[in-house]
C-alpha atoms as a PDB file:
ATOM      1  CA  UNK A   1       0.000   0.000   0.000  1.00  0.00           C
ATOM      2  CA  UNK A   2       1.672   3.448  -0.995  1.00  0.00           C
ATOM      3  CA  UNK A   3       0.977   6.786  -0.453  1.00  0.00           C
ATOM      4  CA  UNK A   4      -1.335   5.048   2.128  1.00  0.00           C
ATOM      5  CA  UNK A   5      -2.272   7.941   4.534  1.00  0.00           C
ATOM      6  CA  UNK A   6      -3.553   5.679   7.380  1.00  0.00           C
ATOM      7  CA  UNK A   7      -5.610   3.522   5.172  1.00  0.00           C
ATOM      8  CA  UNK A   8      -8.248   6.081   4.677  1.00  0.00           C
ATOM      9  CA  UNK A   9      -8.169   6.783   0.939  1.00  0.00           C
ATOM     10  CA  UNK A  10     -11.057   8.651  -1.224  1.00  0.00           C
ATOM     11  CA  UNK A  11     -13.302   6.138  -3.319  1.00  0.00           C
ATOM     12  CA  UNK A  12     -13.990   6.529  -6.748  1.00  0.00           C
ATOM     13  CA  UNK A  13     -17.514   8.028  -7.637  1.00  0.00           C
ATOM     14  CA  UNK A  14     -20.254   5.379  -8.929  1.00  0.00           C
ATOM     15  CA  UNK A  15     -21.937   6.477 -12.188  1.00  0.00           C
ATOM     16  CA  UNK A  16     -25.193   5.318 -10.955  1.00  0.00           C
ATOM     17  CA  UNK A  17     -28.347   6.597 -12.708  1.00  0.00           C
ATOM     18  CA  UNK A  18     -31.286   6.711 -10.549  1.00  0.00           C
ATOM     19  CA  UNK A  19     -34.933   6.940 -10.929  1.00  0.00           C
ATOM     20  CA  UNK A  20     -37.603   7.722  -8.450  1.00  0.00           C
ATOM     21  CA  UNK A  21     -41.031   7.743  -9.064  1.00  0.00           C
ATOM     22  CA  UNK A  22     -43.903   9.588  -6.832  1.00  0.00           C
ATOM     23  CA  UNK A  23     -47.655   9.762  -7.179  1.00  0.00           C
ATOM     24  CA  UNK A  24     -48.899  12.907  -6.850  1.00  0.00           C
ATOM     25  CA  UNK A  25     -52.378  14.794  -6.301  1.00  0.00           C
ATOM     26  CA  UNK A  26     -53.367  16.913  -8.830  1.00  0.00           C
ATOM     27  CA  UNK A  27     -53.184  20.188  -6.923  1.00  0.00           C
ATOM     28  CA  UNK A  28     -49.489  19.411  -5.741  1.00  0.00           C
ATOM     29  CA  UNK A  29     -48.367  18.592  -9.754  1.00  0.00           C
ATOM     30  CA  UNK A  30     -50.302  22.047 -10.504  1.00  0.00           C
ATOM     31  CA  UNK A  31     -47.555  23.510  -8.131  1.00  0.00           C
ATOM     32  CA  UNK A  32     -44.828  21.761  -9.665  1.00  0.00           C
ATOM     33  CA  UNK A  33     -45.081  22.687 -12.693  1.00  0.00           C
ATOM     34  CA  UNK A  34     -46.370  26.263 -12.083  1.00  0.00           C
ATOM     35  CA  UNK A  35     -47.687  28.562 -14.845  1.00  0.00           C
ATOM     36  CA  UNK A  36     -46.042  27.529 -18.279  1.00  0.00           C
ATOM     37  CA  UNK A  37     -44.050  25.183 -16.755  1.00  0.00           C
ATOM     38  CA  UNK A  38     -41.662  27.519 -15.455  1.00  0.00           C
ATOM     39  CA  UNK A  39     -41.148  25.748 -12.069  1.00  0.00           C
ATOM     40  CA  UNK A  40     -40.592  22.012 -13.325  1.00  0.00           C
ATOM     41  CA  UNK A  41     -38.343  23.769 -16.166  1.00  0.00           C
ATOM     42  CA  UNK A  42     -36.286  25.672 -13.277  1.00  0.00           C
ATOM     43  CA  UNK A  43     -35.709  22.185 -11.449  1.00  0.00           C
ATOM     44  CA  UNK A  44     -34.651  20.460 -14.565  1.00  0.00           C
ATOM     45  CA  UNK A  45     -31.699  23.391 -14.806  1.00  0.00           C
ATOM     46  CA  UNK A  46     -30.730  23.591 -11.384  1.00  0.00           C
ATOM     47  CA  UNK A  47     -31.120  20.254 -10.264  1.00  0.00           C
ATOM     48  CA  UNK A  48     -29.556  18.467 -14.416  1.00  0.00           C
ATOM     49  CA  UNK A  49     -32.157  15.537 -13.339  1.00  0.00           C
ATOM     50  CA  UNK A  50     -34.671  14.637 -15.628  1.00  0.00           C
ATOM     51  CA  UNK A  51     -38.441  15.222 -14.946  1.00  0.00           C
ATOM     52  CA  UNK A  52     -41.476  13.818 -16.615  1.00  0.00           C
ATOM     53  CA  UNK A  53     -45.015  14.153 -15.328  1.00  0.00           C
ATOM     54  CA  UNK A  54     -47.337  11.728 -16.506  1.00  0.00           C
ATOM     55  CA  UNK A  55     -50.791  13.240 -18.423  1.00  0.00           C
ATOM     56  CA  UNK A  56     -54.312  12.831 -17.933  1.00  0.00           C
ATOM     57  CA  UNK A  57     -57.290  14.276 -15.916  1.00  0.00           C
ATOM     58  CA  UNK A  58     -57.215  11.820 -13.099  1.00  0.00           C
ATOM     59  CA  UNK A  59     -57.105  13.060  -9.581  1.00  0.00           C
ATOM     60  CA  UNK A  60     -53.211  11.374  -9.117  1.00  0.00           C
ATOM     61  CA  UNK A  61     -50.578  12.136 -11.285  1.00  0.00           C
ATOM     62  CA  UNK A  62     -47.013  10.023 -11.426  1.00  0.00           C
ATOM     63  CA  UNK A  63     -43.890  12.444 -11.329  1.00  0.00           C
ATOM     64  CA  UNK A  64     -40.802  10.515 -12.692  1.00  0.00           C
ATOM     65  CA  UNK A  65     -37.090  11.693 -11.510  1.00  0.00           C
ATOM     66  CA  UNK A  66     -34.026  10.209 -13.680  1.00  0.00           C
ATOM     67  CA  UNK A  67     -30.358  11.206 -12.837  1.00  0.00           C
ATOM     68  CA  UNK A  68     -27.888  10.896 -10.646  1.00  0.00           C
ATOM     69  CA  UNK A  69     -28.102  10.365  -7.368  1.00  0.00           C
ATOM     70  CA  UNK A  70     -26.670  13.959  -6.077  1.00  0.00           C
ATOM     71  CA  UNK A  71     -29.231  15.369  -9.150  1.00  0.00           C
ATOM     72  CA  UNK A  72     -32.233  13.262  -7.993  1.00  0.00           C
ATOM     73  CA  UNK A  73     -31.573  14.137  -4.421  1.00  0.00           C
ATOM     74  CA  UNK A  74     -31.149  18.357  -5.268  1.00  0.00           C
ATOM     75  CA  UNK A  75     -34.409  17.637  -7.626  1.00  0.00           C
ATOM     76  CA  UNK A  76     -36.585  16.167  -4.739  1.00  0.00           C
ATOM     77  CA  UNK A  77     -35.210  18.924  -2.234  1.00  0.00           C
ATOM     78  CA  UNK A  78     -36.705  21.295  -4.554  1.00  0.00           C
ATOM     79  CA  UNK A  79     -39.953  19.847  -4.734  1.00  0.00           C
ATOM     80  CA  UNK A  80     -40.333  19.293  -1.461  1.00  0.00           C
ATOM     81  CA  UNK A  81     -39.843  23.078  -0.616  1.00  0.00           C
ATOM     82  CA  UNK A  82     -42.214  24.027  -3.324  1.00  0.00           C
ATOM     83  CA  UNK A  83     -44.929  21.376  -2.014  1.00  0.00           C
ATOM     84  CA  UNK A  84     -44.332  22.976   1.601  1.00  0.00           C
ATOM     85  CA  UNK A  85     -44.960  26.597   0.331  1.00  0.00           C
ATOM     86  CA  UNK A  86     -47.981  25.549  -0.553  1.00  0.00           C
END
């Protein structure tokens, strides 16, 4: 082992690719993707995860989150803040 510095050494980030899905009531995708879809399209930026909400008029909508794990994570944060503003 050299250039050991006590055995503690950095590991290599995993290129994982992660996808979450959550159902969601109408009025809480309304507030997600805000008017003209400027809120969903500011997540996508911020968060670089990939965000598809399903269509249709039925009272629960599924919200699909693809990326990595640090992008799916930021993306969910966000969300979550908006769904508590309401």
């Amino acid at each position: 082992m050299s250039g050991s510095d006590g055995g503690l050494e950095e590991e290599p980030e995993l290129s994982i690719t992660l996808t979450l899905r959550m159902l969601m009531h109408g009025k809480e995708v309304g507030s997600i993707i805000g008017k003209k879809g400027e809120t969903v399209k500011r997540i996508r930026e911020q968060s670089s995860a990939r965000i598809t909400i399903s269509e249709g008029s039925c009272p629960e909508r599924i919200t699909t989150i693809t990326g990595s794990t640090a992008a799916v994570f930021h993306a969910v944060s966000m969300i979550a803040f908006k769904l508590d503003e309401v």
